[in-house]
N, C-alpha and C. Protein backbone atom coordinates (compact mmCIF):
# COMPACT_ATOMS: atom_id res chain seq x y z
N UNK A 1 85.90 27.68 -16.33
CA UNK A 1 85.95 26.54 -15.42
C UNK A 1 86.59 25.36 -16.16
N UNK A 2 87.35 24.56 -15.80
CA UNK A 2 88.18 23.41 -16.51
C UNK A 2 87.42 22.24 -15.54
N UNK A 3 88.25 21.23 -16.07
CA UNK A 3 87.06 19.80 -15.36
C UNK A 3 88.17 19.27 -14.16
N UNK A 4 88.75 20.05 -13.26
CA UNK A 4 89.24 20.06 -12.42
C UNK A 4 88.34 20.71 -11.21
N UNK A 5 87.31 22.00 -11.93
CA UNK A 5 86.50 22.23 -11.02
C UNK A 5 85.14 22.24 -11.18
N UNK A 6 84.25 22.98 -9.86
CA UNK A 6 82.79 22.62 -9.84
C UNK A 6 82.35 24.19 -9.64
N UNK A 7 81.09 24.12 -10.04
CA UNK A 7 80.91 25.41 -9.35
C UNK A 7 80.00 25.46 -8.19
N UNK A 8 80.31 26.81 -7.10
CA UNK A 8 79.27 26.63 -6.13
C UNK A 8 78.92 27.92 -6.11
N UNK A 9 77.40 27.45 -5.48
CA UNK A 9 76.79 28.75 -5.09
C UNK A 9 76.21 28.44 -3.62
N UNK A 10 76.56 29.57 -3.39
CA UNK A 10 75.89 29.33 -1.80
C UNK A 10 74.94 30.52 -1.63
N UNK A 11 73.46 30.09 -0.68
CA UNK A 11 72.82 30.91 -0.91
C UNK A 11 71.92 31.03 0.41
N UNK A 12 71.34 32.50 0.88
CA UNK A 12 70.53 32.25 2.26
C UNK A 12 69.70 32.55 1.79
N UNK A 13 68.49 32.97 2.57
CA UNK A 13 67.19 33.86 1.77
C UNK A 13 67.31 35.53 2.19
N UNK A 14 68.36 35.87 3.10
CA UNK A 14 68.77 37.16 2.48
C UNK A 14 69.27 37.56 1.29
N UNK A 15 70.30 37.03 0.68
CA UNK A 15 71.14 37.17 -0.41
C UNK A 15 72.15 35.83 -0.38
N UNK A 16 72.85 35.99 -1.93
CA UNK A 16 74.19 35.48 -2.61
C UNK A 16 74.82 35.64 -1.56
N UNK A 17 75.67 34.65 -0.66
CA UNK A 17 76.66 34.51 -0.20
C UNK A 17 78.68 34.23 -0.78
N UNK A 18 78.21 33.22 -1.86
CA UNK A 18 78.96 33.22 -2.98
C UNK A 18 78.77 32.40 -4.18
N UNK A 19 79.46 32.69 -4.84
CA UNK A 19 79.10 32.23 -6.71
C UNK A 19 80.46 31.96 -7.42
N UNK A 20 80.92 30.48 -7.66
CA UNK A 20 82.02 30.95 -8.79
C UNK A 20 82.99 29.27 -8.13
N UNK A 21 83.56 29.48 -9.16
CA UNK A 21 84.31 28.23 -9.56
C UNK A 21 85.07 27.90 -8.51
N UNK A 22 85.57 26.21 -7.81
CA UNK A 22 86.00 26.30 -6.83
C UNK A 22 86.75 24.61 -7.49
N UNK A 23 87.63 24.24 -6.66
CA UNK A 23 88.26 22.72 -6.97
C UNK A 23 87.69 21.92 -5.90
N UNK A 24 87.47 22.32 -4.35
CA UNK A 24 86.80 21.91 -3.64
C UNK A 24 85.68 22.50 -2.66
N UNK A 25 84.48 21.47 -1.74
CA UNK A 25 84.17 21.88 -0.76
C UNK A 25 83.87 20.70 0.09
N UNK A 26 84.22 21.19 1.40
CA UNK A 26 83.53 20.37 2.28
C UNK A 26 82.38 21.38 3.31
N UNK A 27 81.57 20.08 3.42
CA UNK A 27 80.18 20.41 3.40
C UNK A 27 80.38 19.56 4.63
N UNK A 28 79.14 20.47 6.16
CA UNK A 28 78.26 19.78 7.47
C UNK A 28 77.62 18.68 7.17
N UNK A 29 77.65 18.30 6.55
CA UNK A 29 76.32 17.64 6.50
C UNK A 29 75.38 16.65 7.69
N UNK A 30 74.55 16.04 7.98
CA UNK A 30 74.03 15.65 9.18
C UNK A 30 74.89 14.50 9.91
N UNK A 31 75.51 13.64 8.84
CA UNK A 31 76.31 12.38 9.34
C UNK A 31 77.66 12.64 9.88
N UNK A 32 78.47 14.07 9.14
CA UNK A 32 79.24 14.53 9.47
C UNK A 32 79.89 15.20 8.40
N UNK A 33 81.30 15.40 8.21
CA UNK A 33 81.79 16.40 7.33
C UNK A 33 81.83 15.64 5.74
N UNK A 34 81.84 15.69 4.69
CA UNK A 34 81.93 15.16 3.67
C UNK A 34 82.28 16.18 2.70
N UNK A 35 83.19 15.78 1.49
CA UNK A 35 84.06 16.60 0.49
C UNK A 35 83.11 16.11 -0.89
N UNK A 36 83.49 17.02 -1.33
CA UNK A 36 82.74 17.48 -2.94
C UNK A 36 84.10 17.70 -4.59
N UNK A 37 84.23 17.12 -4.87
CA UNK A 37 85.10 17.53 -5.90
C UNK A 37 84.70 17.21 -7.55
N UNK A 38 85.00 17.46 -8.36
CA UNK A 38 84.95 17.63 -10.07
C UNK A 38 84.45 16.07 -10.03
N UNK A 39 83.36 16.14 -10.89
CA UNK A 39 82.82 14.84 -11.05
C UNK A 39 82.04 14.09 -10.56
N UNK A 40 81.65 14.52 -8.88
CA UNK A 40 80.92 14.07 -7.20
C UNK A 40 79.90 13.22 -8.68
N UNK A 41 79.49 12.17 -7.88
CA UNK A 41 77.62 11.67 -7.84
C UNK A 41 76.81 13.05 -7.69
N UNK A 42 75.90 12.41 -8.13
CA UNK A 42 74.68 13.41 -7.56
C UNK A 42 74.14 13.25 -6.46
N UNK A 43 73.47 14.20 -5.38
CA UNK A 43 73.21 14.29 -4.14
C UNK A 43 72.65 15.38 -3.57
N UNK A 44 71.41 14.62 -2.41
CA UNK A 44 70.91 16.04 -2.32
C UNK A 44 71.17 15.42 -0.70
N UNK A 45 71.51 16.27 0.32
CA UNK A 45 72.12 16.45 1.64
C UNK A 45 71.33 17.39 2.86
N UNK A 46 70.63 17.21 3.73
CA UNK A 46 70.63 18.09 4.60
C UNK A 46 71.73 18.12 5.37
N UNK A 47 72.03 19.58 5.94
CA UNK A 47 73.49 20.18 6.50
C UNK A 47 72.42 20.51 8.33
N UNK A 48 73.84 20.89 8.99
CA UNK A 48 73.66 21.06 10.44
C UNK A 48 74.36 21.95 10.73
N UNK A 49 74.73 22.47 11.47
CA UNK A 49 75.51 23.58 12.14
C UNK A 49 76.69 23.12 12.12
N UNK A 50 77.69 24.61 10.98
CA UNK A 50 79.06 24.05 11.04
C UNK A 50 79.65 24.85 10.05
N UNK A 51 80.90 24.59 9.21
CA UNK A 51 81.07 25.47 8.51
C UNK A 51 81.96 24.85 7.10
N UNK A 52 81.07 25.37 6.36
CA UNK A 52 81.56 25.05 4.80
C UNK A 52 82.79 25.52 4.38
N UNK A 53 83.92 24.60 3.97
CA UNK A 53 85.57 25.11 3.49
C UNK A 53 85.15 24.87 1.86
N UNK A 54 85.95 25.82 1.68
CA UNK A 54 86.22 25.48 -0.33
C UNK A 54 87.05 26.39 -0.92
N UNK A 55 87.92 25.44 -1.37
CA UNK A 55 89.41 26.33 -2.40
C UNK A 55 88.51 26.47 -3.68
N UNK A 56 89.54 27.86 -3.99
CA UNK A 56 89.23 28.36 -5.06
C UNK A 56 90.75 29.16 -5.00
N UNK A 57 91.15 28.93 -6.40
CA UNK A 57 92.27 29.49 -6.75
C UNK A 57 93.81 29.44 -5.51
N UNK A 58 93.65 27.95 -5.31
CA UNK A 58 94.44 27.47 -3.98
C UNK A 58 94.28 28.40 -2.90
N UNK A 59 93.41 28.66 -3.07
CA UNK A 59 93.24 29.86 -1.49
C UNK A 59 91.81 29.18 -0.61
N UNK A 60 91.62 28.57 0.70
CA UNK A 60 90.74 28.16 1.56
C UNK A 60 90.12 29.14 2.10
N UNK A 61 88.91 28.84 1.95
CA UNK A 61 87.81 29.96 2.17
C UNK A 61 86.55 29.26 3.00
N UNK A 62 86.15 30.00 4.37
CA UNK A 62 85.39 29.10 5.01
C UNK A 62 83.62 30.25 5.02
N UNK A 63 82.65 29.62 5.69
CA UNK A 63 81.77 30.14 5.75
C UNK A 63 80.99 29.31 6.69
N UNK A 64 80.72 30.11 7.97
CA UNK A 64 79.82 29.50 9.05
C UNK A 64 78.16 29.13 8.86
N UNK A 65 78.10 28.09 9.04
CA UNK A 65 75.92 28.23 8.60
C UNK A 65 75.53 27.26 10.05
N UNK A 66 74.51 27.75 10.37
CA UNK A 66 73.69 26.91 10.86
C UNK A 66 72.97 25.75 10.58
N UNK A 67 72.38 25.67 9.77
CA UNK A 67 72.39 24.64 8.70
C UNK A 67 72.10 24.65 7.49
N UNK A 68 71.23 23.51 6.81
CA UNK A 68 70.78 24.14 5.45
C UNK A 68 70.53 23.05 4.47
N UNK A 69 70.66 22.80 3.02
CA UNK A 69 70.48 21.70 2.03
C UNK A 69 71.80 22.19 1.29
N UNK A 70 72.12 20.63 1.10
CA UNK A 70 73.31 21.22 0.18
C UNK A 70 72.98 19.64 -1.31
N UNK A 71 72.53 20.42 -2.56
CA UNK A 71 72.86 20.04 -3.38
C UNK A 71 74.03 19.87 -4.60
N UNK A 72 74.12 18.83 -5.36
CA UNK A 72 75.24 18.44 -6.32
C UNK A 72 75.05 17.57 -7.90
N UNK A 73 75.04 18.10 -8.58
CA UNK A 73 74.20 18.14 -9.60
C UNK A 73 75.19 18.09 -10.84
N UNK A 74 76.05 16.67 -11.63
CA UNK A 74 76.53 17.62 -13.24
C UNK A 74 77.43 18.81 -12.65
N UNK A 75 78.33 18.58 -11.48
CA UNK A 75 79.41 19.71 -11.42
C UNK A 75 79.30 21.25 -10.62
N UNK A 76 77.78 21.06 -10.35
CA UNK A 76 77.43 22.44 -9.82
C UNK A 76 76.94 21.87 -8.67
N UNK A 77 76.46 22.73 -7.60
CA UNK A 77 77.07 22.52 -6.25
C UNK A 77 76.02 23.73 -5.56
N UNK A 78 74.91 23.34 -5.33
CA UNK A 78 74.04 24.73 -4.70
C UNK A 78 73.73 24.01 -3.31
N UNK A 79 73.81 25.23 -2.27
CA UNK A 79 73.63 25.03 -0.93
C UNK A 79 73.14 26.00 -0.56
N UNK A 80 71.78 26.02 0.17
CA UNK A 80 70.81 26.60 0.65
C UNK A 80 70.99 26.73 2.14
N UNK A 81 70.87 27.71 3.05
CA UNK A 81 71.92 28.09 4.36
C UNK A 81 70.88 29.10 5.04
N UNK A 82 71.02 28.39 6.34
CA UNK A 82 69.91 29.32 7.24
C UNK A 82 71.03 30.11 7.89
């Protein structure tokens, strides 16, 4: 990982959805859509129905949730997803 990126994990209480280094994400969150990149504040977020984008290796990658928590922490990036 270089300090261009963050890492995320996304996670339901079935299983790992995904894991691994990304440059961005945007995240549901309740107020509305908001972006995440190398360096974010720290933050802890409840999410709503909608769907999480995030490059990784210039390629956009989406994932639908209903809702969920999305934390940001020191570069790492965990989001908890019903």
């Amino acid at each position: 990982m270089n300090n261009q990126e963050l890492q995320l994990n996304i996670i339901s209480p079935e299983k790992k959805l995904f894991s691994g280094a990304v440059t961005s994400v945007v995240i549901p969150g309740i107020s509305g859509l908001f972006g995440v990149y190398a360096n974010h504040a720290p933050l802890v977020s409840p999410m709503t129905a909608g769907v999480i984008t995030y490059t990784t290796a210039g390629k956009e990658e989406t994932i639908e949730v209903k809702g969920g928590v999305a934390e940001v922490n020191q570069n790492v990036v965990t989001i908890c997803v019903s």
